[in-house]
N, C-alpha and C. Protein backbone atom coordinates (compact mmCIF):
# COMPACT_ATOMS: atom_id res chain seq x y z
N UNK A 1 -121.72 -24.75 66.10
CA UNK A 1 -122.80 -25.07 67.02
C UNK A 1 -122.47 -24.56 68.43
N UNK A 2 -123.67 -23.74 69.50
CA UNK A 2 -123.55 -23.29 70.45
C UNK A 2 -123.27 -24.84 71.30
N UNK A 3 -122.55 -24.27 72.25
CA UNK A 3 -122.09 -25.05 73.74
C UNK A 3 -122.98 -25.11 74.56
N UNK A 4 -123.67 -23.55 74.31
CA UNK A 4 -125.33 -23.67 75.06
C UNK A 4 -126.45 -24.28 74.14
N UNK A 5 -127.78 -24.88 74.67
CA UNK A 5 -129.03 -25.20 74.16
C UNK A 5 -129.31 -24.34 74.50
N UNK A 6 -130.45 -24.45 73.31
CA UNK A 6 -131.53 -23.10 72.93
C UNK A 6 -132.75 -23.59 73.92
N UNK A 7 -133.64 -23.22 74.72
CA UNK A 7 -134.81 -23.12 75.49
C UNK A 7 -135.76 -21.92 75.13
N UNK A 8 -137.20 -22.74 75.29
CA UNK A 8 -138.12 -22.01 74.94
C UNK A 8 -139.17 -21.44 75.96
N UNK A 9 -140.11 -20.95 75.34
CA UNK A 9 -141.16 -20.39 76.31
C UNK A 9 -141.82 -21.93 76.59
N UNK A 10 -141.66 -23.15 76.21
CA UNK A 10 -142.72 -24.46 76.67
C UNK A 10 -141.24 -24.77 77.62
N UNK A 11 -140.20 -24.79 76.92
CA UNK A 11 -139.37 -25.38 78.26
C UNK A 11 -138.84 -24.80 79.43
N UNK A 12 -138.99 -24.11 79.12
CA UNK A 12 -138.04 -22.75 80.44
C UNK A 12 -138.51 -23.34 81.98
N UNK A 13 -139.75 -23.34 82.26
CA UNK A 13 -139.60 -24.32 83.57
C UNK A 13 -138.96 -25.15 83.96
N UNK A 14 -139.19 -26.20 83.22
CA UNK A 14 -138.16 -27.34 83.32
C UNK A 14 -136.98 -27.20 83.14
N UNK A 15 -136.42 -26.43 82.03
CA UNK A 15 -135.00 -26.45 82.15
C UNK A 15 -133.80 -25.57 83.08
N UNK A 16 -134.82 -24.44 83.12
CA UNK A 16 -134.45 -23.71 84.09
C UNK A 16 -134.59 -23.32 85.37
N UNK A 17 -136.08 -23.40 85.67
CA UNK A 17 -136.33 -23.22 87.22
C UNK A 17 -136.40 -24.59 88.06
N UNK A 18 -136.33 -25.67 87.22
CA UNK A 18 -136.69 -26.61 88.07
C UNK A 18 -135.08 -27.06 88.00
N UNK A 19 -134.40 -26.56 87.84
CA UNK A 19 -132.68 -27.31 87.40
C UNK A 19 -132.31 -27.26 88.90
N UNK A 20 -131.36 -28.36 89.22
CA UNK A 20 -130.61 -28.43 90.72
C UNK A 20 -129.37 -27.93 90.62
N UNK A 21 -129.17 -26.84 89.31
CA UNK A 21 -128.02 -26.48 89.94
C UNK A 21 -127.85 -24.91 88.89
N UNK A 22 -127.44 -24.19 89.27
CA UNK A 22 -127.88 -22.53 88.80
C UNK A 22 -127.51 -22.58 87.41
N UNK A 23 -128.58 -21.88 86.96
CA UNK A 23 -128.63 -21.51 85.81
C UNK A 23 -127.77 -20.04 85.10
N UNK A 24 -127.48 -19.81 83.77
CA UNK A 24 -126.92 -18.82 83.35
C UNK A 24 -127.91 -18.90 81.66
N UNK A 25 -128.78 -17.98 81.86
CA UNK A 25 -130.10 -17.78 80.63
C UNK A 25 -129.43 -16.31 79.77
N UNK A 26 -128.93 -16.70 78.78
CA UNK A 26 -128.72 -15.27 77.43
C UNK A 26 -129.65 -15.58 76.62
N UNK A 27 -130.47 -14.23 77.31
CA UNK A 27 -131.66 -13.69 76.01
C UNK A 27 -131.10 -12.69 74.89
N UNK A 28 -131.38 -13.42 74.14
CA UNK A 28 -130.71 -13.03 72.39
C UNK A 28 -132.18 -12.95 71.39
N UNK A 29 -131.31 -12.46 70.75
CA UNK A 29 -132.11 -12.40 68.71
C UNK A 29 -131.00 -12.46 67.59
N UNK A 30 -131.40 -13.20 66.62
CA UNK A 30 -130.30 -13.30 65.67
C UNK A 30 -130.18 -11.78 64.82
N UNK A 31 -130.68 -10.79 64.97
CA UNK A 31 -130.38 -9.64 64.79
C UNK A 31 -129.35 -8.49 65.59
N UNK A 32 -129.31 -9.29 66.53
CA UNK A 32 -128.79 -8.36 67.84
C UNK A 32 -126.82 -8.47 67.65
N UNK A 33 -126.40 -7.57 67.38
CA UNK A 33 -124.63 -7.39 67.17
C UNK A 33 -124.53 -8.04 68.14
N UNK A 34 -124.77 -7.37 69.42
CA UNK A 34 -124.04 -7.57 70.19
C UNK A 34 -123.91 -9.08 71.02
N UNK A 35 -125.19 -9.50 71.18
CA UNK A 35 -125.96 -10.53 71.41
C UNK A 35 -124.65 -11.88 70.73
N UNK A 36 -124.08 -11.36 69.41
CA UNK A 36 -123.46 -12.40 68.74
C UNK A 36 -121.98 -12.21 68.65
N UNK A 37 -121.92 -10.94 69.46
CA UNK A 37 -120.21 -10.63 69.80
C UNK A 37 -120.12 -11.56 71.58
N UNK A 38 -121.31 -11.60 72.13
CA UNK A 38 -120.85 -11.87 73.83
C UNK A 38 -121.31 -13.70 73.82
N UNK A 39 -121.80 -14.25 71.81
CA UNK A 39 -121.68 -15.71 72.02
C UNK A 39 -120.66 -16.50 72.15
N UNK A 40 -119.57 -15.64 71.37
CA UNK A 40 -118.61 -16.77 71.89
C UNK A 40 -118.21 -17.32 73.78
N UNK A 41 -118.31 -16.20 74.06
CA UNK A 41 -118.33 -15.78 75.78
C UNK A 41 -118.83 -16.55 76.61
N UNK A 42 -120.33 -16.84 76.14
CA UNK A 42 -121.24 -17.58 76.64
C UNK A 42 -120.69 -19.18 76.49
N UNK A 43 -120.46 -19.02 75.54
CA UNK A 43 -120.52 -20.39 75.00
C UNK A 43 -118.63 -21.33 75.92
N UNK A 44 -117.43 -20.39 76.26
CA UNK A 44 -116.47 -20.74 76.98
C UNK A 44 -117.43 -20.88 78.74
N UNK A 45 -117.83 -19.75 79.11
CA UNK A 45 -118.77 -20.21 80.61
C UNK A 45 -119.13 -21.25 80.45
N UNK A 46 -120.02 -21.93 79.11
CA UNK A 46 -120.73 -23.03 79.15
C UNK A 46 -119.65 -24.03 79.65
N UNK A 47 -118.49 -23.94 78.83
CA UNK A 47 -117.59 -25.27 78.99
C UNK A 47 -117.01 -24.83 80.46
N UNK A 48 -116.48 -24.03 80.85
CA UNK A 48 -115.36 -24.00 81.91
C UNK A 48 -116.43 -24.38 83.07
N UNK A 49 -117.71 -24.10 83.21
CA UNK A 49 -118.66 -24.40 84.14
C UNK A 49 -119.45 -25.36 84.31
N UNK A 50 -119.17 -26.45 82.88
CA UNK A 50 -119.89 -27.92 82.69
C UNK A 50 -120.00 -28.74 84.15
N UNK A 51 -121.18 -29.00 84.41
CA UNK A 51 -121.24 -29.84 85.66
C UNK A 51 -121.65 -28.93 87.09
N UNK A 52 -121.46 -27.66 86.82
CA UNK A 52 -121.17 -26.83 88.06
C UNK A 52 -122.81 -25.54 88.09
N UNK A 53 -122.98 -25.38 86.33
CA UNK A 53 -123.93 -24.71 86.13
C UNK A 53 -123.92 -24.81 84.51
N UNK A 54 -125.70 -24.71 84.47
CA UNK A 54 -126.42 -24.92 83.10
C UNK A 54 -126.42 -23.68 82.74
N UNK A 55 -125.83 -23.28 81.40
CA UNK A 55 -125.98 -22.74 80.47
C UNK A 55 -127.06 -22.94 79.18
N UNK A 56 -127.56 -21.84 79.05
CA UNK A 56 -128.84 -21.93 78.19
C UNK A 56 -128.79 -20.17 77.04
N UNK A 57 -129.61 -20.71 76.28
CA UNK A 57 -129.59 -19.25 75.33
C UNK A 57 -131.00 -19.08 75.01
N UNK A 58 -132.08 -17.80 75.07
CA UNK A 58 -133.41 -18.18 74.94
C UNK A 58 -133.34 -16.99 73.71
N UNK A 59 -133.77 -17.62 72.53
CA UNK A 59 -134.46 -16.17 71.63
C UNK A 59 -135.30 -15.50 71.67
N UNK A 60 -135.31 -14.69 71.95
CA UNK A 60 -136.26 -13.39 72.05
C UNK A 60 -137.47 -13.35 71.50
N UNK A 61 -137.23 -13.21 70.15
CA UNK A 61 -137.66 -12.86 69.27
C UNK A 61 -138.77 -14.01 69.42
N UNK A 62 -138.78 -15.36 69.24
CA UNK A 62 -139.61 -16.34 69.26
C UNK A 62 -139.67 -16.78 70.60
N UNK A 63 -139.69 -16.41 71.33
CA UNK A 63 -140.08 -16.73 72.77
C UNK A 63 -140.05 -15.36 73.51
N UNK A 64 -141.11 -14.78 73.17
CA UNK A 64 -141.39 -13.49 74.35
C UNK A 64 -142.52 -13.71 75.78
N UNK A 65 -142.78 -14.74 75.61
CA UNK A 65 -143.73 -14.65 76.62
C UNK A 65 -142.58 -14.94 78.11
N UNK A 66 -141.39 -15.48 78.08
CA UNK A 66 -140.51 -15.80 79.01
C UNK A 66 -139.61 -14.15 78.80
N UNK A 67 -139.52 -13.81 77.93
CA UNK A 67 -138.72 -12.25 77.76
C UNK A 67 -139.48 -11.38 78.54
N UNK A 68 -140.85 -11.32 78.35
CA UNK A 68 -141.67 -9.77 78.76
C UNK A 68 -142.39 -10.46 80.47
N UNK A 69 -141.97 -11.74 80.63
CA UNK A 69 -142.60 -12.13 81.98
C UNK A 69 -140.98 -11.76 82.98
N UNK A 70 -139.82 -11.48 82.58
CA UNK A 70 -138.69 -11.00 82.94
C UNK A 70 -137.99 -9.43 82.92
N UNK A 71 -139.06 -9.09 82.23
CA UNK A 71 -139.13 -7.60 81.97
C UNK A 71 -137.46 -7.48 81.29
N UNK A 72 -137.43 -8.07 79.94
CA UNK A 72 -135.96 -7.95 79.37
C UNK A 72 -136.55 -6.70 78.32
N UNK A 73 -135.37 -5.92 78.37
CA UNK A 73 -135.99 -4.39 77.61
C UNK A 73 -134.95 -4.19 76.07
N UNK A 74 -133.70 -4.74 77.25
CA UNK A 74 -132.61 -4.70 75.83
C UNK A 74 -131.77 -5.70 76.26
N UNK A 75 -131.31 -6.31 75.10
CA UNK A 75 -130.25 -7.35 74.51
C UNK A 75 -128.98 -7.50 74.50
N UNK A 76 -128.25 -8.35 74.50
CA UNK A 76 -128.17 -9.40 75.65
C UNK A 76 -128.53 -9.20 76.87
N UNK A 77 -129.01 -9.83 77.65
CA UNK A 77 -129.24 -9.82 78.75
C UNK A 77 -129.33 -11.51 79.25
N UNK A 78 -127.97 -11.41 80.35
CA UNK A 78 -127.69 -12.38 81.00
C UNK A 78 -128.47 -12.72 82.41
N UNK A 79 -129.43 -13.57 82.95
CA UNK A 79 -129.54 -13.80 84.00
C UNK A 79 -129.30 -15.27 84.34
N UNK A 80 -129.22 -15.14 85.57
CA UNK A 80 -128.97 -16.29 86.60
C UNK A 80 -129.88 -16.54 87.64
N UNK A 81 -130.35 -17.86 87.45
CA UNK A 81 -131.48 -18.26 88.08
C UNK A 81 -130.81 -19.32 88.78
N UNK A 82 -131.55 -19.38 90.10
CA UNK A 82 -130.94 -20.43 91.08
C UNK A 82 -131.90 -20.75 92.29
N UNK A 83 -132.28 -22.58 91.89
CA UNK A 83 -133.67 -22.55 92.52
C UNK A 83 -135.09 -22.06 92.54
N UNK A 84 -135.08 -21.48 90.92
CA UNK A 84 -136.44 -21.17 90.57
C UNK A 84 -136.36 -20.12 90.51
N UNK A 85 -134.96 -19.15 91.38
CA UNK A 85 -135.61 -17.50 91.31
C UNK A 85 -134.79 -16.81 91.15
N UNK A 86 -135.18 -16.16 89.83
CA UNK A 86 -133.53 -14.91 89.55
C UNK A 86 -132.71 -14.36 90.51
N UNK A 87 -131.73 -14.51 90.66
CA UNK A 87 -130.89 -14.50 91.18
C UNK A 87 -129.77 -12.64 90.94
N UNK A 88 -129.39 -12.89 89.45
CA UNK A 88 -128.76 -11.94 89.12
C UNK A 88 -128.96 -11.70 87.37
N UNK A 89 -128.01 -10.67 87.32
CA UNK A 89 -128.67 -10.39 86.12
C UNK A 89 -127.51 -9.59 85.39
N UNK A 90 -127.01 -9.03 84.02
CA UNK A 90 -125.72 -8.46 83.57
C UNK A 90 -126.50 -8.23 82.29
N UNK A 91 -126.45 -7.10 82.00
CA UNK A 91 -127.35 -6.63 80.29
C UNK A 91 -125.63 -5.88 79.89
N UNK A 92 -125.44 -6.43 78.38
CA UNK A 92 -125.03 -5.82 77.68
C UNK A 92 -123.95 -6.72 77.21
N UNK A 93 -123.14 -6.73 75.76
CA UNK A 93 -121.92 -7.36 75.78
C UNK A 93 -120.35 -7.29 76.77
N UNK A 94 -120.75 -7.63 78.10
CA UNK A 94 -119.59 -8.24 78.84
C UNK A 94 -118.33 -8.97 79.19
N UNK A 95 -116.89 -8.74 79.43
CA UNK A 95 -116.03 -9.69 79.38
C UNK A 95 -116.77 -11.07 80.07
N UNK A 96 -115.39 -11.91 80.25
CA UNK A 96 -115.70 -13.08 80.17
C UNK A 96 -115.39 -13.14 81.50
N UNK A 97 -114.44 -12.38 82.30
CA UNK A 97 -114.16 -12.39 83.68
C UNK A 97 -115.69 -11.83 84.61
N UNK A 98 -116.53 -10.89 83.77
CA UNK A 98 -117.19 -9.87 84.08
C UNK A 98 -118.49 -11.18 84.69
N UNK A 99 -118.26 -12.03 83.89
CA UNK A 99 -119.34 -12.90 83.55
C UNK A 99 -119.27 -14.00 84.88
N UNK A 100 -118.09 -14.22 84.86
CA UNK A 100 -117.29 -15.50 85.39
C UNK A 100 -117.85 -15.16 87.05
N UNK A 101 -116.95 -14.11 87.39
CA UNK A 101 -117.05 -13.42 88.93
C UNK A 101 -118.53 -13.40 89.49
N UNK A 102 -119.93 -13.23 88.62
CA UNK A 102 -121.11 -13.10 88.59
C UNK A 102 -121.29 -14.76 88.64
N UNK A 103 -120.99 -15.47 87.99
CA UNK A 103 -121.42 -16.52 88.36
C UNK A 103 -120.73 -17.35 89.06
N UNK A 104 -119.74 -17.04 90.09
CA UNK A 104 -119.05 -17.46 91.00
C UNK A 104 -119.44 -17.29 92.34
N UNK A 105 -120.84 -16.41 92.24
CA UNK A 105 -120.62 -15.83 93.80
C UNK A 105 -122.21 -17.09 94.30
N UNK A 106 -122.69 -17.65 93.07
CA UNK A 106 -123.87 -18.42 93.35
C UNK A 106 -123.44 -19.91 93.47
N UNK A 107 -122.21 -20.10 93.29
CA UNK A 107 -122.06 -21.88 93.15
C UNK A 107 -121.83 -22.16 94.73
């Protein structure tokens, strides 16, 4: 079981833009390699960042109306939302430092 919750196109407001404290959103598909090589990744940020920032995972595939309102083209694609408004963003399977440093510069 992921470390992150799954969020949808009904929750994504709430869980994400309205959150008080920055978000880290991996848009995935259970088809996507890579998407399932950079979960474990995701899923250590989740823990080492518990309390500090919400981790979330949105599927693609069944939630495009939050994918194509973000203009996500290709997979994984990491963004960071903070205070309602993207913030930053990292497409592709990434280290974990790569990840870390990116979400260090928003806390």
């Amino acid at each position: 079981m992921s470390a992150a919750p799954q969020v949808t196109d009904a929750s994504f407001q709430q869980d994400v833009l309205e959150s008080d404290v920055p978000v880290l959103v991996d848009f995935w598909a259970p088809w996507c390699g890579p998407c399932r090589m950079v979960a474990p990744v995701v899923d250590e940020i989740a823990e080492q960042y518990a309390g500090k920032v919400k981790v979330v995972k949105l599927n693609t595939d069944e939630n495009p109306n939050v994918a194509n309102q973000y203009g996500i083209r290709s997979i994984p694609t990491l963004m960071i939302f903070k205070e309602g408004q993207r913030v930053d963003m990292v497409v592709g399977a990434v280290p974990k430092t790569t990840l870390a440093n990116t979400i260090e510069k928003y806390l």
